[in-house]
Every structure is written in structure tokens, then in C-alpha cells.
Protein backbone atom coordinates (compact mmCIF):
# COMPACT_ATOMS: atom_id res chain seq x y z
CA UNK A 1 154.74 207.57 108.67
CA UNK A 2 155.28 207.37 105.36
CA UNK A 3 159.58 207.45 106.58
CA UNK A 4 158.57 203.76 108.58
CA UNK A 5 156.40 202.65 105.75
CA UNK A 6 160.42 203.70 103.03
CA UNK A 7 162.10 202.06 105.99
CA UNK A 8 159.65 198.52 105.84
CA UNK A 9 159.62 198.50 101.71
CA UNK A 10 163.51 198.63 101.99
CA UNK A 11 163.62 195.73 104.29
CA UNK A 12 161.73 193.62 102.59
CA UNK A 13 162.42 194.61 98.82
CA UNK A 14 163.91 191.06 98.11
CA UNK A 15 160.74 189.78 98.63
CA UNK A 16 158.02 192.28 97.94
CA UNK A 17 157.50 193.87 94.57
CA UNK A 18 158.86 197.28 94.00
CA UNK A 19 157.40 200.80 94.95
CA UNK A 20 156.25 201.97 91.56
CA UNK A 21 153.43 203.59 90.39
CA UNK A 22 152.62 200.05 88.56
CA UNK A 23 152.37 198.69 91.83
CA UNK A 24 150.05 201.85 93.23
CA UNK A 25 147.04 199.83 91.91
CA UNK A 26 147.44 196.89 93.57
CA UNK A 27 148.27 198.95 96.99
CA UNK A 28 145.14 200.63 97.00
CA UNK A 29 143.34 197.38 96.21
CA UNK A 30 144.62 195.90 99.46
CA UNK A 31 143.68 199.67 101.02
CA UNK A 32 140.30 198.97 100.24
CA UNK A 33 140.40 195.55 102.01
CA UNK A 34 141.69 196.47 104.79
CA UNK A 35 138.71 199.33 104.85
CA UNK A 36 136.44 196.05 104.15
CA UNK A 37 138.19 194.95 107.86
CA UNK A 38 137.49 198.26 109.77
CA UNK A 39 133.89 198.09 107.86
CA UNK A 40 132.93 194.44 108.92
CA UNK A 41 133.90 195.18 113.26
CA UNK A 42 132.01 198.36 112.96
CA UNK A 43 128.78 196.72 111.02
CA UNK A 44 128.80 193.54 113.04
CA UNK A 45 129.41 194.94 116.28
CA UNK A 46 128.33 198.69 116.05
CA UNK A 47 130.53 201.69 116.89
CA UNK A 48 129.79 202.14 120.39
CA UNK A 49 130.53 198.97 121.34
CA UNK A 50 133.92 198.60 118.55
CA UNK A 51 134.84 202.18 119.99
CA UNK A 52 134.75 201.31 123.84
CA UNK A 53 135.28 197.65 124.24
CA UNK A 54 138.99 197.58 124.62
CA UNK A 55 139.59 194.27 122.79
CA UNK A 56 137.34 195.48 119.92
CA UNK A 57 139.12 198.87 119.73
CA UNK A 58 142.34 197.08 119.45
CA UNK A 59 141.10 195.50 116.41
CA UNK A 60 139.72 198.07 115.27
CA UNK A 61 142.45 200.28 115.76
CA UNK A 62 144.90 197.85 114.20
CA UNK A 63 143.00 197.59 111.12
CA UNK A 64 142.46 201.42 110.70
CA UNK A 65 147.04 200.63 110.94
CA UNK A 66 146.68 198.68 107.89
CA UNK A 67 144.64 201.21 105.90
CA UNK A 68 147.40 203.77 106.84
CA UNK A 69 149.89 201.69 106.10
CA UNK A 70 148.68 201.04 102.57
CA UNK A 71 148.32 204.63 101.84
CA UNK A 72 151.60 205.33 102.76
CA UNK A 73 152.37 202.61 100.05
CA UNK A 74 150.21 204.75 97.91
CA UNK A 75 151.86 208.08 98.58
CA UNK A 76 155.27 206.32 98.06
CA UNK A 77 154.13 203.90 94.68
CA UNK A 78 153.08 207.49 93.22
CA UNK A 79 156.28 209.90 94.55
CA UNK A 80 153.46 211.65 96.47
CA UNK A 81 155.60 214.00 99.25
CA UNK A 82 154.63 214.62 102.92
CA UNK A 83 155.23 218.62 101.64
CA UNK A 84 152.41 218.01 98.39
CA UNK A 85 149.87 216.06 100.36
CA UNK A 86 150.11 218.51 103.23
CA UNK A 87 149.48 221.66 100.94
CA UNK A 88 146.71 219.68 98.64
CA UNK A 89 145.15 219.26 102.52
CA UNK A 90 145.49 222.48 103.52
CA UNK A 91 143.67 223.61 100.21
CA UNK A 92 140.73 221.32 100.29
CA UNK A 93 140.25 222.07 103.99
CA UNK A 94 140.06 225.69 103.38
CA UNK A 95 137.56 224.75 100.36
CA UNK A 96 135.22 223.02 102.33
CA UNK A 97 135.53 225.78 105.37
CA UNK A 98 133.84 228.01 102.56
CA UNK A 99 131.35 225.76 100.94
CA UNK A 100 128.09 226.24 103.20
């Protein structure tokens, strides 16, 4: 993912601001946003019904794209590797595997 979301900032960096970590605030701003979009289908039509309606899960499913797409903004605005975030993972999995 986060080689498609280089691939889409290089297409478009005439037009969009650069990847920076400047920019990382802003990214997770929209992020959050695009949480608020997964958030309002699930509170105004419950998850049963957003989770096996197939129209609704297509929204829903689109927005939880966005959010992923902004993170991988995130990761990239901050120089955060697939190789880092996969060991800093693998740590506070096995953390929480231990903690009750």
C-alpha cells in the first residue's frame, strides 16, 4: 500500500502539496475525517446492517479505503518504513499477548 499511495503522491505532486512531515498534520486531520465517515454509516445505520447490506458495505468499505489511504500519507509525510511499522507491530502485539 503505502508503494500505490508513493506512486499517487508522484502523480499528482504538481498539484498536491508535498510529502513532508509539515504536511503529516494535515494528513492525519483528513484521517480523522474520513474515520468521522466510517463512524456516521455505522452510528446511523448500525453494524449489522452496514456490515451485510451490500450497498452499505461498499460504503463502508470505501471509506475504511480512505482512512488507509491517509495513513499511508502519514507513514510516508513522516519517512515511516513498511520494515519499522512492521517490527513496532510485532512488538506491541507481543505486549498486549502478555498483559492479562
Amino acid at each position: 500500500m503505502l508503494g500505490m499511495q508513493r506512486a499517487l503522491q508522484e502523480k499528482y505532486k504538481d498539484k498536491w502539496k508535498p510529502i513532508c512531515p509539515e504536511r503529516g498534520k494535515d494528513q492525519l486531520l483528513w484521517m480523522v475525517g474520513e474515520i468521522g465517515e466510517v463512524i456516521d454509516i455505522v452510528k446511523k445505520h448500525g453494524g449489522e446492517k452496514a456490515s451485510a447490506e451490500t450497498e452499505l458495505r461498499e460504503r463502508l468499505i470505501e471509506e475504511l479505503a480512505d482512512v488507509l489511504m491517509y495513513y499511508n500519507d502519514v507513514l510516508l509525510c513522516y519517512g515511516i518504513s513498511a520494515e519499522e511499522l512492521k517490527k513496532s507491530y510485532i512488538g506491541k502485539f507481543e505486549k498486549n499477548m502478555k498483559r492479562w
